[in-house]
C-alpha atoms as a PDB file:
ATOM      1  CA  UNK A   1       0.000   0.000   0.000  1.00  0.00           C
ATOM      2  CA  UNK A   2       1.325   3.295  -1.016  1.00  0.00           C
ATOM      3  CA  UNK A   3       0.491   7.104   0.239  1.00  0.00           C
ATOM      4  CA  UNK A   4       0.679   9.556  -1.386  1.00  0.00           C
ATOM      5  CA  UNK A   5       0.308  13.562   0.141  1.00  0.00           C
ATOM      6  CA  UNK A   6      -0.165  16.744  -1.752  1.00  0.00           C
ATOM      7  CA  UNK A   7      -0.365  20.070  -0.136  1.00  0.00           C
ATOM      8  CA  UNK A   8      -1.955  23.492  -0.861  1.00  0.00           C
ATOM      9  CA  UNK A   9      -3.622  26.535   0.737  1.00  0.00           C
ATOM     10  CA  UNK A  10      -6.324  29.025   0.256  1.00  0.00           C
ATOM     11  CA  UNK A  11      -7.750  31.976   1.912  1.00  0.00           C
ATOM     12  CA  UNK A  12     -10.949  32.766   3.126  1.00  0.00           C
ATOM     13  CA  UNK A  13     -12.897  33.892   6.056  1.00  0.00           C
ATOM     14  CA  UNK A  14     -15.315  32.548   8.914  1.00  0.00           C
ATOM     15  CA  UNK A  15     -17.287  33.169  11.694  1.00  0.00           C
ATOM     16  CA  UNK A  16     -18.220  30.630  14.395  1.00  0.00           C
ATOM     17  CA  UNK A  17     -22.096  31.342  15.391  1.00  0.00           C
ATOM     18  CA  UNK A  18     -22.793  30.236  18.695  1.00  0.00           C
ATOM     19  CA  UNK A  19     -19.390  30.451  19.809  1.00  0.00           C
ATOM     20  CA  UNK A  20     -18.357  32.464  22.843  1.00  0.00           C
ATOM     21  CA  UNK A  21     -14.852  33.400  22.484  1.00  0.00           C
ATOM     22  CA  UNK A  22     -12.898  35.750  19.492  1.00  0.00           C
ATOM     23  CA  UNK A  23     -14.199  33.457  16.691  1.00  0.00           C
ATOM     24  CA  UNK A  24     -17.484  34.491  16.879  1.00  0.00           C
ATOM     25  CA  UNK A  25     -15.804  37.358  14.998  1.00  0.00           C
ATOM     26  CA  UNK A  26     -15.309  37.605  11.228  1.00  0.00           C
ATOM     27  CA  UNK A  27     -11.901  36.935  10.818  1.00  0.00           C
ATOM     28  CA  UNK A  28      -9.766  34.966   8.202  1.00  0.00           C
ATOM     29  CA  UNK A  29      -7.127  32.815   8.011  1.00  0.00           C
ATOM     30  CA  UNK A  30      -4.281  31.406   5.319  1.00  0.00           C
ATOM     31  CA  UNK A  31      -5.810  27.688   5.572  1.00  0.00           C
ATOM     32  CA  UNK A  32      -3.231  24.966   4.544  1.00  0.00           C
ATOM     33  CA  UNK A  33      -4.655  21.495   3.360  1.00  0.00           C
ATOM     34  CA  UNK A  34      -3.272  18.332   2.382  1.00  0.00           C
ATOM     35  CA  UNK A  35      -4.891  15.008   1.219  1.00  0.00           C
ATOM     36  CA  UNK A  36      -3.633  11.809   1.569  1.00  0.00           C
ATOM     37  CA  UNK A  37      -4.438   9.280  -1.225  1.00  0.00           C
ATOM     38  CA  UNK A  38      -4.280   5.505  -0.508  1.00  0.00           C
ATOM     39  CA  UNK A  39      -3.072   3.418  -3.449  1.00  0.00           C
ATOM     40  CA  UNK A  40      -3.033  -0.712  -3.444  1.00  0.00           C
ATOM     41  CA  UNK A  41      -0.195  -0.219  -6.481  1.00  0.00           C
ATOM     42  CA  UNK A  42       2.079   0.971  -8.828  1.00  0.00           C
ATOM     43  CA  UNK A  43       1.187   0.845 -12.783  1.00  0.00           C
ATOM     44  CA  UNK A  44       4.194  -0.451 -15.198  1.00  0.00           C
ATOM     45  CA  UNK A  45       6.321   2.305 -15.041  1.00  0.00           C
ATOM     46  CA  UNK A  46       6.091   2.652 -10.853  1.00  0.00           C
ATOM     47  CA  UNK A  47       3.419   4.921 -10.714  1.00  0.00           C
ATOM     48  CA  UNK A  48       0.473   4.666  -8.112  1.00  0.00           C
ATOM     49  CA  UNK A  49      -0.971   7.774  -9.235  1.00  0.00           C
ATOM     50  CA  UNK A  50       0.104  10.930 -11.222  1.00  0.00           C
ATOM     51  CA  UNK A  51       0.756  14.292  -8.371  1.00  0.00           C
ATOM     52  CA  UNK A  52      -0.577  16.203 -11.276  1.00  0.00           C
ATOM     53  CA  UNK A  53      -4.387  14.427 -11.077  1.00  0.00           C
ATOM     54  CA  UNK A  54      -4.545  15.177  -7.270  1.00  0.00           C
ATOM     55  CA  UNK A  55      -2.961  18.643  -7.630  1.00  0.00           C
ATOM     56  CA  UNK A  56      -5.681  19.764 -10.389  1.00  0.00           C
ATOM     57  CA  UNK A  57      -8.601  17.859  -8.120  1.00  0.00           C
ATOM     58  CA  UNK A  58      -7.452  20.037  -5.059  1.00  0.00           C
ATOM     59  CA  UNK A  59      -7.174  23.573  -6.782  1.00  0.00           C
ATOM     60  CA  UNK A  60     -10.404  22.722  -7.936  1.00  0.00           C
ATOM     61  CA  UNK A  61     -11.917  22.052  -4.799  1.00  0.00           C
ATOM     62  CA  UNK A  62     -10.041  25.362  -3.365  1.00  0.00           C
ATOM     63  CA  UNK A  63     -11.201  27.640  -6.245  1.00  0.00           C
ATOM     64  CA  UNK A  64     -14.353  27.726  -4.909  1.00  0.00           C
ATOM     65  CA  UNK A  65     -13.954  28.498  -1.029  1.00  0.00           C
ATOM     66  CA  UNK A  66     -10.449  31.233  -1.883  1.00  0.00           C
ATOM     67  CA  UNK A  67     -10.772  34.604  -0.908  1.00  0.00           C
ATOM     68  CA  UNK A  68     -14.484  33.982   0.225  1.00  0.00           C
ATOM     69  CA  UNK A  69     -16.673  34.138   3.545  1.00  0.00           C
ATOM     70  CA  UNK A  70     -17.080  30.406   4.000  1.00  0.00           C
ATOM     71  CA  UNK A  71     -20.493  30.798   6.257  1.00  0.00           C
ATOM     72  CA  UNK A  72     -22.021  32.082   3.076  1.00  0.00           C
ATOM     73  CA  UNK A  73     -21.640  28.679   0.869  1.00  0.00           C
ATOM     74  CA  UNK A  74     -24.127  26.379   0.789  1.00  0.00           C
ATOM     75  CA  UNK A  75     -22.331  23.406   2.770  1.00  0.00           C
ATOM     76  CA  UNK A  76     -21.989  25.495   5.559  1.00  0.00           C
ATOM     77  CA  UNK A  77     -25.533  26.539   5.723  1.00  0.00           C
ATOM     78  CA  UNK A  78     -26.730  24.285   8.348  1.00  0.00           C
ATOM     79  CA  UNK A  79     -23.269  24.077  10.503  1.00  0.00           C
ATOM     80  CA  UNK A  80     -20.331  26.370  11.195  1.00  0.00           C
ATOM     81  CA  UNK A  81     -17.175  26.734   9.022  1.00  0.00           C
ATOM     82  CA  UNK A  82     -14.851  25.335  11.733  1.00  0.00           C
ATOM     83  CA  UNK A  83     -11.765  23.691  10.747  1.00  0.00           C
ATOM     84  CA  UNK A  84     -13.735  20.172  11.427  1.00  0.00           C
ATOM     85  CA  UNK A  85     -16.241  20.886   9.289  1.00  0.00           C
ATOM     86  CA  UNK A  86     -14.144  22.146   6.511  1.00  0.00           C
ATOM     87  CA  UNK A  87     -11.983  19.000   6.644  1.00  0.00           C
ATOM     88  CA  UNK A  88     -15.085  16.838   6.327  1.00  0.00           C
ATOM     89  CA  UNK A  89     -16.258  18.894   3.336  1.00  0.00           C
ATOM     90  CA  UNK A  90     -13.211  18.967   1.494  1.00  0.00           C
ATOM     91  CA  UNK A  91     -13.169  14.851   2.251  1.00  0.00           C
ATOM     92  CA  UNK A  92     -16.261  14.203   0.911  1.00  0.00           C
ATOM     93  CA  UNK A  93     -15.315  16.115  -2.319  1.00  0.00           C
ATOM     94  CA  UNK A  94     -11.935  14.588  -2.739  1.00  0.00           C
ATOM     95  CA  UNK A  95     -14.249  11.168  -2.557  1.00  0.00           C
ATOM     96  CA  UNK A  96     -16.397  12.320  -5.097  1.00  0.00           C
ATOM     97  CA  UNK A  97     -13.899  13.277  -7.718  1.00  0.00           C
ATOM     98  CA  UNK A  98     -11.111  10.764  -7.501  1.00  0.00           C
ATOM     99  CA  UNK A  99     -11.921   8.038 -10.286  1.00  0.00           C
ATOM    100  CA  UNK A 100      -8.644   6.857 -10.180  1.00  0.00           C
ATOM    101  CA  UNK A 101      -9.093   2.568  -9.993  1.00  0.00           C
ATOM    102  CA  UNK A 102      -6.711   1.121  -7.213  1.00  0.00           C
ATOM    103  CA  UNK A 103      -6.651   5.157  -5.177  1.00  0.00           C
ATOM    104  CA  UNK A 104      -8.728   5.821  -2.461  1.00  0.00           C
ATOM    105  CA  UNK A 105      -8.608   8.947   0.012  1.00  0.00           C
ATOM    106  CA  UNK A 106      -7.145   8.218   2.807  1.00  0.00           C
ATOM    107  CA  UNK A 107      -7.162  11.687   5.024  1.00  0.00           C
ATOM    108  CA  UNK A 108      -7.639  15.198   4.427  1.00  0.00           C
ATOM    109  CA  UNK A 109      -6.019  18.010   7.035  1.00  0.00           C
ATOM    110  CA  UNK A 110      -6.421  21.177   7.385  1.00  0.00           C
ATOM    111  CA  UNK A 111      -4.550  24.013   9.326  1.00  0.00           C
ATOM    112  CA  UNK A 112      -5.645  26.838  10.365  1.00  0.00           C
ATOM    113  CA  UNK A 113      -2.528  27.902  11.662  1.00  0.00           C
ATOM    114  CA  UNK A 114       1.181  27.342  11.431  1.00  0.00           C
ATOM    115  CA  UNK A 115       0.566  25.070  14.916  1.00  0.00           C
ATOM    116  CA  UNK A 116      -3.213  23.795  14.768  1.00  0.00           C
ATOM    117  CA  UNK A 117      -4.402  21.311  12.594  1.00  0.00           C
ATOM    118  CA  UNK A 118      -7.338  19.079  11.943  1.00  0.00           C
ATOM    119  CA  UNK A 119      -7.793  15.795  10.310  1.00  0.00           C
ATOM    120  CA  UNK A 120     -10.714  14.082   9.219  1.00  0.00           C
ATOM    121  CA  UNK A 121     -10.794  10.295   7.833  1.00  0.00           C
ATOM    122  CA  UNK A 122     -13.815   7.573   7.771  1.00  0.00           C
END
């Protein structure tokens, strides 16, 4: 079994409703994420999967939550934008678009910080 990790950021901004401390505040932060991508094995030439697949899936994903307020997207609707939420949400869409036979996600984390992360895996 193989993993494979790729790594990007975006930037947007949240508020946590219900919350009682400074994050009930609009505020923003630099968000870092990385998936991990389970893969049973490697093709002829020692390949599991190409970075370049799981880079354009992930910028894809990002696109649509950069430089936005992330309690005004749909998927938030219901629930606040906090970073276990967001990890869930970018899992689930990860799951959806990787059609890659033999690759499965594995994890996705995301940082909202340089020192706090979250990860979310079924």
């Amino acid at each position: 079994m193989y993993k494979l990790n790729v790594t990007s950021q975006f930037s947007a901004a949240h508020q946590l409703k219900g919350y009682e401390g400074a994050c009930k505040n609009l505020h923003g932060h630099n968000w870092k994420v990385r998936v991990g991508i389970l893969c049973e094995k490697t093709d002829d030439i020692g390949m599991t999967i190409d970075f370049g697949i799981v880079k354009e899936i992930m910028e894809n994903i990002l696109a649509k939550l950069d430089h936005s307020l992330l309690n005004d997207h749909d998927c938030f609707a219901e629930e606040n934008p906090t970073s276990e939420n967001i990890a869930q949400y970018l899992y689930v869409q990860f799951k959806s678009r990787l059609t890659e036979q033999n690759c499965q996600v594995a994890d996705v984390e995301v940082w909202e910080s340089d020192r706090s992360s979250m990860v979310y895996f079924e």
